[in-house]
C-alpha atoms as a PDB file:
ATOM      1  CA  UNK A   1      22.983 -12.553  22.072  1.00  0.00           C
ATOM      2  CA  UNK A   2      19.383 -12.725  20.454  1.00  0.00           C
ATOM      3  CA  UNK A   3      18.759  -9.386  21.772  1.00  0.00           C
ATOM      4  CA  UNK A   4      21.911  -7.607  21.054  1.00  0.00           C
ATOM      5  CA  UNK A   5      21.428  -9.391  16.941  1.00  0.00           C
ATOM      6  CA  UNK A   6      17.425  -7.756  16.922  1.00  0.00           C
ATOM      7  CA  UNK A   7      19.020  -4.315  18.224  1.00  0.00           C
ATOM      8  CA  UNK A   8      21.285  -4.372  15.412  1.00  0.00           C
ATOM      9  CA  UNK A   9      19.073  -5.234  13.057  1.00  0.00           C
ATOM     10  CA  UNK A  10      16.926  -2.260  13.587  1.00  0.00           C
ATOM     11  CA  UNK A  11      19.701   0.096  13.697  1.00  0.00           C
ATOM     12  CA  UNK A  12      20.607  -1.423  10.177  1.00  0.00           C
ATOM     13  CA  UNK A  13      17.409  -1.104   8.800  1.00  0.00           C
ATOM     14  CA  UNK A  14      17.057   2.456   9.652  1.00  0.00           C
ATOM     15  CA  UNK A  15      20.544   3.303   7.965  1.00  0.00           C
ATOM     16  CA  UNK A  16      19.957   1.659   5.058  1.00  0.00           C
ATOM     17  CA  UNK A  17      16.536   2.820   4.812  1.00  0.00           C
ATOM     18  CA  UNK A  18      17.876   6.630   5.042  1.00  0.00           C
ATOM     19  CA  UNK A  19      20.333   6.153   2.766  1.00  0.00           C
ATOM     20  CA  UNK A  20      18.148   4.724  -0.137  1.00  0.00           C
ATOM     21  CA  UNK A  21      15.387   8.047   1.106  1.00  0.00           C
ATOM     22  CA  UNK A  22      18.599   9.712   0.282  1.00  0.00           C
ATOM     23  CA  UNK A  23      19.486   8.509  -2.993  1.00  0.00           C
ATOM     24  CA  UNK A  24      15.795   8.421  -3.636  1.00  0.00           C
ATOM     25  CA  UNK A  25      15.578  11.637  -3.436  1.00  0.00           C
ATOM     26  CA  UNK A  26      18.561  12.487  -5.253  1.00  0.00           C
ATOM     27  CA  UNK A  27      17.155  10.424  -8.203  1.00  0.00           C
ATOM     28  CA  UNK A  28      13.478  12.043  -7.782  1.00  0.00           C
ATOM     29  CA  UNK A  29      15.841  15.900  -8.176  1.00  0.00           C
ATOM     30  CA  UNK A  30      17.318  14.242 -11.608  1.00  0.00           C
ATOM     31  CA  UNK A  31      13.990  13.033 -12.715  1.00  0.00           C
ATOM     32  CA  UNK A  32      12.468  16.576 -12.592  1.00  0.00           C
ATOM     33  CA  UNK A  33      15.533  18.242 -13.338  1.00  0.00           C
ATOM     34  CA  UNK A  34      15.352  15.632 -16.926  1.00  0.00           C
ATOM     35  CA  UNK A  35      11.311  14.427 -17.203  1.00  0.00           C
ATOM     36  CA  UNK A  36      10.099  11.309 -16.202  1.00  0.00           C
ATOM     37  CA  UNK A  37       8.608  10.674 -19.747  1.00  0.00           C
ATOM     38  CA  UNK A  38      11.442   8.895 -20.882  1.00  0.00           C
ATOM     39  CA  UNK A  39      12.119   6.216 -18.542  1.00  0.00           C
ATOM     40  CA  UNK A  40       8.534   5.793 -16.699  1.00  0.00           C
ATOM     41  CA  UNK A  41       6.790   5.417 -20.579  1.00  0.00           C
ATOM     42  CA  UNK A  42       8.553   2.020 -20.953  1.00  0.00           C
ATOM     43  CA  UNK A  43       7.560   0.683 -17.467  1.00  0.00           C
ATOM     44  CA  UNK A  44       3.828   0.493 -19.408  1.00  0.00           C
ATOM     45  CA  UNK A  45       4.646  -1.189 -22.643  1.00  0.00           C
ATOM     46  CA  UNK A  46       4.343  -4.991 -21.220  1.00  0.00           C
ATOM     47  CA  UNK A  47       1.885  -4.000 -19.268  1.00  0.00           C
ATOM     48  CA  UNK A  48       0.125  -2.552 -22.378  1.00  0.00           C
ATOM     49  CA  UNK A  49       0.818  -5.892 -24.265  1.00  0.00           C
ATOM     50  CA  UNK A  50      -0.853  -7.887 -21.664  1.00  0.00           C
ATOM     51  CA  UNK A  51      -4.065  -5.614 -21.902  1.00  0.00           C
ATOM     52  CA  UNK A  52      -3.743  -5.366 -25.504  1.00  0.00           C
ATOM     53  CA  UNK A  53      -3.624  -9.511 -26.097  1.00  0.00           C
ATOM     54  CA  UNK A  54      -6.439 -10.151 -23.633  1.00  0.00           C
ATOM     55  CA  UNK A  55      -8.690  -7.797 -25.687  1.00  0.00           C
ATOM     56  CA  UNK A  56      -8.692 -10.097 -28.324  1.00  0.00           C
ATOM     57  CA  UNK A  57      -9.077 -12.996 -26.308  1.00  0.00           C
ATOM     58  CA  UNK A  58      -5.137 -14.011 -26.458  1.00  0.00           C
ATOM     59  CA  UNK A  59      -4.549 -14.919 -22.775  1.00  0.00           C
ATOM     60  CA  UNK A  60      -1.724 -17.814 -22.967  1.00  0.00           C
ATOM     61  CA  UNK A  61       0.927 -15.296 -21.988  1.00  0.00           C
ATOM     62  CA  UNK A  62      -0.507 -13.660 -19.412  1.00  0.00           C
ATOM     63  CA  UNK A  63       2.152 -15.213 -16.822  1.00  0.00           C
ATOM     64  CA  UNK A  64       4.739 -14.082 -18.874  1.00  0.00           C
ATOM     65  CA  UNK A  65       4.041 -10.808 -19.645  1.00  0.00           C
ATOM     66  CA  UNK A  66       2.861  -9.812 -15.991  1.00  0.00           C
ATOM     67  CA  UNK A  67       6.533 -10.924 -15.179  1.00  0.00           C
ATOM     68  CA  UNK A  68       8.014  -8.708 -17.535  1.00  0.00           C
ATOM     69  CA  UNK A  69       6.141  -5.936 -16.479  1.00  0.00           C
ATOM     70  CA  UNK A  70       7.394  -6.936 -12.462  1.00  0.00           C
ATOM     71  CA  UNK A  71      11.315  -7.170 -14.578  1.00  0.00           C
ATOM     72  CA  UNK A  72      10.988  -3.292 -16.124  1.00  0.00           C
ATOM     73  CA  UNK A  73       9.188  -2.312 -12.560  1.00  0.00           C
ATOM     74  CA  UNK A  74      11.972  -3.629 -10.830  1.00  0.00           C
ATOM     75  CA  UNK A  75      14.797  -1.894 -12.822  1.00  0.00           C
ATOM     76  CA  UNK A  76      12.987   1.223 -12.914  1.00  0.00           C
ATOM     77  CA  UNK A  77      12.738   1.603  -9.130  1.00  0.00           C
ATOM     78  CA  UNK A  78      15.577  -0.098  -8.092  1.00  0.00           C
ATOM     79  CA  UNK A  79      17.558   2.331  -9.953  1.00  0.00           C
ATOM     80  CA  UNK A  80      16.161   5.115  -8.074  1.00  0.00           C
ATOM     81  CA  UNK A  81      17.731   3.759  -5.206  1.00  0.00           C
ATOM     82  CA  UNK A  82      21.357   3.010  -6.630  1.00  0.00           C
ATOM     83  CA  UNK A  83      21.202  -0.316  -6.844  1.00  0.00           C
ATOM     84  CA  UNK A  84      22.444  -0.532 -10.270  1.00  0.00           C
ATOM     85  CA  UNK A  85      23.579  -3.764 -10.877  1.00  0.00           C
ATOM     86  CA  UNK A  86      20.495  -5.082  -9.786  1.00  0.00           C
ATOM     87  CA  UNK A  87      18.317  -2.669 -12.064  1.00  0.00           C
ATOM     88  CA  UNK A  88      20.390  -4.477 -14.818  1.00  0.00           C
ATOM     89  CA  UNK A  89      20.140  -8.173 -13.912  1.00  0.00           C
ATOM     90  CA  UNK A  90      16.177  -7.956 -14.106  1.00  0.00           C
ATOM     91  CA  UNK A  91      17.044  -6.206 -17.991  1.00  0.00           C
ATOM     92  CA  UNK A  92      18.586  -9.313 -18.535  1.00  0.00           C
ATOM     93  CA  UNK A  93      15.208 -11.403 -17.322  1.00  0.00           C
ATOM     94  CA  UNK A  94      13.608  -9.250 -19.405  1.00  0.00           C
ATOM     95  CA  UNK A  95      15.577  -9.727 -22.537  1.00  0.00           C
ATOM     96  CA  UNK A  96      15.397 -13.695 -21.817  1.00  0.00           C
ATOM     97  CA  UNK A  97      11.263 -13.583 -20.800  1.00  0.00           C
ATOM     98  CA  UNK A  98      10.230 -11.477 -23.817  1.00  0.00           C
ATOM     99  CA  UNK A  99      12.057 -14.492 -26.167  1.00  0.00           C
ATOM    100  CA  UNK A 100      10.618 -17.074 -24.526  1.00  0.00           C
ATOM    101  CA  UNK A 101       7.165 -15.068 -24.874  1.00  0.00           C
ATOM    102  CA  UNK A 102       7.457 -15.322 -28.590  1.00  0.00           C
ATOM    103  CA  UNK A 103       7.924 -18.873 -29.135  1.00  0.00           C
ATOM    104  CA  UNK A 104       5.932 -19.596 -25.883  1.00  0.00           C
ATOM    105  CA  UNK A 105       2.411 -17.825 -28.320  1.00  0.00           C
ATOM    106  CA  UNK A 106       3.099 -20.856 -30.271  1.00  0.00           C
ATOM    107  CA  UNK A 107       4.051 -23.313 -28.476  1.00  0.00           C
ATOM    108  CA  UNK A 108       0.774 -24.265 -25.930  1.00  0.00           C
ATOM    109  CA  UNK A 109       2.499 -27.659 -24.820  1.00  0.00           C
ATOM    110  CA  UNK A 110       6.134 -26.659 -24.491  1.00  0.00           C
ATOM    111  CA  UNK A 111       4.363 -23.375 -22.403  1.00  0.00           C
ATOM    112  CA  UNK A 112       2.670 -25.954 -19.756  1.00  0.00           C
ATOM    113  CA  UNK A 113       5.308 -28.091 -19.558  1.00  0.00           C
ATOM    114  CA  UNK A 114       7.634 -25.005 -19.012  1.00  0.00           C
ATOM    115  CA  UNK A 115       5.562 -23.357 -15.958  1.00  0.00           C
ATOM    116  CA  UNK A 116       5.762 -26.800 -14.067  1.00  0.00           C
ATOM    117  CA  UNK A 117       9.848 -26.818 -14.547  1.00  0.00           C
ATOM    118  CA  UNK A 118       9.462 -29.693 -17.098  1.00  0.00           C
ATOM    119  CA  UNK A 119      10.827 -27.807 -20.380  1.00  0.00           C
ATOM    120  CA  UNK A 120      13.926 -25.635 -21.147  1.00  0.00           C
ATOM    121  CA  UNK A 121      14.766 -23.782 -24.185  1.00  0.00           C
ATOM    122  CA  UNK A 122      18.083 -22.197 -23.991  1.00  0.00           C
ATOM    123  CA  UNK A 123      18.926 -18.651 -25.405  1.00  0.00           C
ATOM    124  CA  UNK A 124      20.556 -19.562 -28.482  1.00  0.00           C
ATOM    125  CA  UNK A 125      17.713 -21.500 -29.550  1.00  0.00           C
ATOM    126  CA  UNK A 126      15.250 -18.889 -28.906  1.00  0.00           C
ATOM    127  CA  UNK A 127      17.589 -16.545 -30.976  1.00  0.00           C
ATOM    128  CA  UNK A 128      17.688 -19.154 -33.991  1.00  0.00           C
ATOM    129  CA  UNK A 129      13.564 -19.853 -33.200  1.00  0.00           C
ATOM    130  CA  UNK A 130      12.549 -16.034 -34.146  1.00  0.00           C
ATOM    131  CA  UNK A 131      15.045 -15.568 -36.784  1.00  0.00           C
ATOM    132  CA  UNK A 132      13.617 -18.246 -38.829  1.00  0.00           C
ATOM    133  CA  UNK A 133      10.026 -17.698 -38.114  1.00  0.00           C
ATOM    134  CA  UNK A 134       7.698 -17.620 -41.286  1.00  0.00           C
ATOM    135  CA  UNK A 135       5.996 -13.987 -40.053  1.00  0.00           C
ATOM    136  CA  UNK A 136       9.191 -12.910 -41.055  1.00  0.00           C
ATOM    137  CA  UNK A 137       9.214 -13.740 -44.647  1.00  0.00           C
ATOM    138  CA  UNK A 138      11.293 -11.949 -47.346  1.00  0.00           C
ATOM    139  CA  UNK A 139      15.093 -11.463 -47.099  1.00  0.00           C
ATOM    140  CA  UNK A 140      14.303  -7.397 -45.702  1.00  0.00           C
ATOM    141  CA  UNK A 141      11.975  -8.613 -43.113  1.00  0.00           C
ATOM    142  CA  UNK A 142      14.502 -11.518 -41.929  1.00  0.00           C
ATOM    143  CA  UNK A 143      17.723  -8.837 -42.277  1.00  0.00           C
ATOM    144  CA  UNK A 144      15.979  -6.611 -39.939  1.00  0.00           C
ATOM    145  CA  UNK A 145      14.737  -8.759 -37.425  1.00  0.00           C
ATOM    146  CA  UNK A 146      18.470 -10.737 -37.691  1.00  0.00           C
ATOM    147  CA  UNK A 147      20.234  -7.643 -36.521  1.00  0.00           C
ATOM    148  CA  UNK A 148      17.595  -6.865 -33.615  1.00  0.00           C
ATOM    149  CA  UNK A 149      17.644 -10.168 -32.377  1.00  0.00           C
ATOM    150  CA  UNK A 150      21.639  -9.959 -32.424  1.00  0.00           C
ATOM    151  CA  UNK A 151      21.521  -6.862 -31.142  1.00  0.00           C
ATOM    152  CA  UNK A 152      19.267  -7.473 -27.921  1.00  0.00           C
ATOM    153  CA  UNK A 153      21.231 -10.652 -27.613  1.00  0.00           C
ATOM    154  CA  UNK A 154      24.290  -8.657 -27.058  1.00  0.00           C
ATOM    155  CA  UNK A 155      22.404  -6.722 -24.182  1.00  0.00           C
ATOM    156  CA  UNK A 156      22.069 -10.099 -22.907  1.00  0.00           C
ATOM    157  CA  UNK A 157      25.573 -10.949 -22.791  1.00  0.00           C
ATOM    158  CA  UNK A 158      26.139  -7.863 -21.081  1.00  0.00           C
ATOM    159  CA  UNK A 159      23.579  -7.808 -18.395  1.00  0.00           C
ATOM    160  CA  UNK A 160      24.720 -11.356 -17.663  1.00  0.00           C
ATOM    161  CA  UNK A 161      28.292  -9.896 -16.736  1.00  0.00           C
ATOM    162  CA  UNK A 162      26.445  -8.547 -13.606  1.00  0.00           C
ATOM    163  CA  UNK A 163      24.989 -11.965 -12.599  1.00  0.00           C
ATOM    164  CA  UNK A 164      28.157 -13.689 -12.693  1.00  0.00           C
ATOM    165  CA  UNK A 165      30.163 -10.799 -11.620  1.00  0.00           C
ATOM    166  CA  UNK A 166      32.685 -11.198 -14.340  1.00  0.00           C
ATOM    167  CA  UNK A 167      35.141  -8.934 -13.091  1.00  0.00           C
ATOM    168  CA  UNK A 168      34.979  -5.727 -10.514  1.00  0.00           C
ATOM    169  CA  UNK A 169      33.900  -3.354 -12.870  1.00  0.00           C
ATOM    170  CA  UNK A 170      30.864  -5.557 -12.527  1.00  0.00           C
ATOM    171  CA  UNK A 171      30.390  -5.115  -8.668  1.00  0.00           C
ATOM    172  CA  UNK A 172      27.925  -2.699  -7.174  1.00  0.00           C
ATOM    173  CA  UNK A 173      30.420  -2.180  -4.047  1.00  0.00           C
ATOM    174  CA  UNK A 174      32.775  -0.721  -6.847  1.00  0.00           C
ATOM    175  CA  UNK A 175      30.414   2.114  -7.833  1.00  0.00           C
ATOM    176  CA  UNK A 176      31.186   5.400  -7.291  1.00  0.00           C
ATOM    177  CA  UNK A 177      27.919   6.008  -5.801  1.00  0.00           C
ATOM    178  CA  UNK A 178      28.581   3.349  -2.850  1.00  0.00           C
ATOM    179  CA  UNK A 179      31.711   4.849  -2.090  1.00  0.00           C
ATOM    180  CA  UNK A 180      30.520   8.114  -1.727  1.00  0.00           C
ATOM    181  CA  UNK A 181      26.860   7.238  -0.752  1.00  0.00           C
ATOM    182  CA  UNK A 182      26.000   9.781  -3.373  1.00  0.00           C
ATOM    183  CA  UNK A 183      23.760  10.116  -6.521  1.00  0.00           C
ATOM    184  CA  UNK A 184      26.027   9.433  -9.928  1.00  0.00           C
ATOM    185  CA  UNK A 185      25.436  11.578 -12.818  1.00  0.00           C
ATOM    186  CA  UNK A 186      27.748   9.010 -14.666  1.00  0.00           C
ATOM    187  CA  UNK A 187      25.899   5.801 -13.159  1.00  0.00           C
ATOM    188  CA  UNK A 188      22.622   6.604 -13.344  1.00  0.00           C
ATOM    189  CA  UNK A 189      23.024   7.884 -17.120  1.00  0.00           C
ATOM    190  CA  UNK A 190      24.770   4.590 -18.268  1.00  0.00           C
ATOM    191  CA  UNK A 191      21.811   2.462 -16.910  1.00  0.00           C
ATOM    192  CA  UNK A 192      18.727   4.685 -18.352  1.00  0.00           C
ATOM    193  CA  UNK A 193      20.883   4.295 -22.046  1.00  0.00           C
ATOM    194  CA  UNK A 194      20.576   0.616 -21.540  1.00  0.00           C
ATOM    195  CA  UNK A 195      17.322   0.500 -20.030  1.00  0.00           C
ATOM    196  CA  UNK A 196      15.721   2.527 -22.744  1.00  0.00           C
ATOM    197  CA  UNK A 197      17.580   0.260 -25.702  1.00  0.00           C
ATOM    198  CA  UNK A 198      17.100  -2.626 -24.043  1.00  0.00           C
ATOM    199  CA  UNK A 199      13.004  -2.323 -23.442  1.00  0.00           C
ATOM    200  CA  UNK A 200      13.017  -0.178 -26.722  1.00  0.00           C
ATOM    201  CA  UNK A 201      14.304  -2.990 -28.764  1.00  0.00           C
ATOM    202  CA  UNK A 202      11.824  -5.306 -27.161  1.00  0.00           C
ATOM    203  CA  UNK A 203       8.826  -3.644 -27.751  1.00  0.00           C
ATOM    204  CA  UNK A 204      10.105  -3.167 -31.742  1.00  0.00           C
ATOM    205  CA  UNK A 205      10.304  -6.967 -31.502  1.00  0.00           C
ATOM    206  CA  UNK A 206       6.791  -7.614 -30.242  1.00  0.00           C
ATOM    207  CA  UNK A 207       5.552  -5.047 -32.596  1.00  0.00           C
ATOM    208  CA  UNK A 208       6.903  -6.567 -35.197  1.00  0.00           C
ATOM    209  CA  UNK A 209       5.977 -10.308 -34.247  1.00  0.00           C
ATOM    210  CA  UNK A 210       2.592  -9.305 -32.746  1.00  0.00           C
ATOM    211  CA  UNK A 211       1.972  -7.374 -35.929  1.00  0.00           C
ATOM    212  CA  UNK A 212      -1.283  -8.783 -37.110  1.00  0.00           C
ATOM    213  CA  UNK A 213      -2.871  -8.600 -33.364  1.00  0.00           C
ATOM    214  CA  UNK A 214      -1.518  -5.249 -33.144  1.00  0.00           C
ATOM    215  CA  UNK A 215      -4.055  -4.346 -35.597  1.00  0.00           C
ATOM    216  CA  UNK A 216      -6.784  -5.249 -33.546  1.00  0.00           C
ATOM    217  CA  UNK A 217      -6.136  -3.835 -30.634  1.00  0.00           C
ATOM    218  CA  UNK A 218      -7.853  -0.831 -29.188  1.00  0.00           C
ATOM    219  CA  UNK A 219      -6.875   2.471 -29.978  1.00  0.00           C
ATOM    220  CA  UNK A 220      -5.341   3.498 -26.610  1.00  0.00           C
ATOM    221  CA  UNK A 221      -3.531   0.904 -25.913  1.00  0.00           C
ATOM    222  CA  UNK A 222      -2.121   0.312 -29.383  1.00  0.00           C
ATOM    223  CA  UNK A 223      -1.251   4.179 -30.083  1.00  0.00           C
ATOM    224  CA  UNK A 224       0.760   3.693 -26.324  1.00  0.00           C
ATOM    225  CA  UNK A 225       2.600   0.470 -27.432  1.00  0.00           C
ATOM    226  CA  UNK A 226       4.009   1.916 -31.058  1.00  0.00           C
ATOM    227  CA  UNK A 227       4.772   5.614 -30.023  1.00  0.00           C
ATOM    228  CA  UNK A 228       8.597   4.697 -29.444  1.00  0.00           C
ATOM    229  CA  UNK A 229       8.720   1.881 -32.022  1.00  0.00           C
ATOM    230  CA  UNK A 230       7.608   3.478 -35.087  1.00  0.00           C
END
């Protein structure tokens, strides 16, 4: 029985592996058919951050932000290989990381109780947290960052319909692309639009909250971070 369970198992993996070389490929014909600019720019912002913060000695988040950059890595590639709904549950780490990256800057204690499973600050909170944070000061400021905030929120709430599987529409076995083991025009257009908003919005938010260290970055890696934001 072991044997006949190892055969399989290698005939498995070399089916699945063609058919995400496949779809791979399919993806790498839309990619130059389209650019790569769009889509492959964001997987650097975080990345960028990280870099950015250490240059001016701000390491604290370097956990957090190394994770973020694995989240927008993840969805970026996974994508290329169909798998869809789990491109969009790392967006939704992603979304729920970069809050808890804000009030983590502040927070040294919470932060080391956090990383050893000993603190939990739940998404509502964090919402409420940077909404009433003073380097948001003046009704403008506090309007504008209000409506981001709801507004990646609400890419939360959707991206969480894929972890929980809220209904089939949800399901990657009800793609079009898994019935047809095909590349998806369709698919693969309605996950760059919320993978571009999604790490677009993000970024705007760290610009905005990292303002004052923004300032003091160096040139290359600041010009990189605020050429989509601005």
């Amino acid at each position: 029985m072991k044997e006949i369970i190892e055969s399989n198992a290698q005939e498995d993996y070399t089916k699945y592996d063609c058919h995400f070389k496949s779809f791979s490929d399919k993806t790498l014909d839309k990619y130059k058919e389209v650019g790569f600019y769009e889509c492959y720019l964001r997987t650097l912002y975080f990345k960028n951050w990280k870099e950015g913060l250490n240059s001016i000695t701000e390491d604290n988040l370097n956990h957090l932000l190394d994770e973020l950059h694995q989240d927008v890595n993840s969805s970026y590639y996974l994508s290329s290989i169909g798998l869809y709904r789990t491109s969009n549950m790392h967006l939704r780490s992603l979304i729920e990381l970069s809050l808890q990256s804000i009030y983590f800057y502040q927070h040294p204690v919470e932060l080391e109780k956090w990383e050893s499973g000993k603190f939990v600050i739940k998404h509502d909170k964090l919402k409420d947290y940077i909404k009433e944070h003073p380097r948001f000061s003046g009704r403008e400021t506090q309007n504008k960052i209000s409506l981001l905030v709801e507004q990646i929120s609400s890419k939360w709430k959707f991206f969480s319909k894929h972890i929980h599987a809220e209904s089939l529409q949800y399901f990657q076995t009800q793609k079009e692309s898994e019935f047809n083991q095909e590349f998806s025009d369709a698919e693969f257009g309605k996950w760059k639009k919320h993978y571009l908003e999604t790490v677009d919005k993000i970024n705007t938010l760290f610009t905005l909250f990292f303002s004052d260290e923004l300032k003091r970055f160096p040139f290359n890696i600041k010009s990189l971070i605020k050429i989509e934001s601005e």
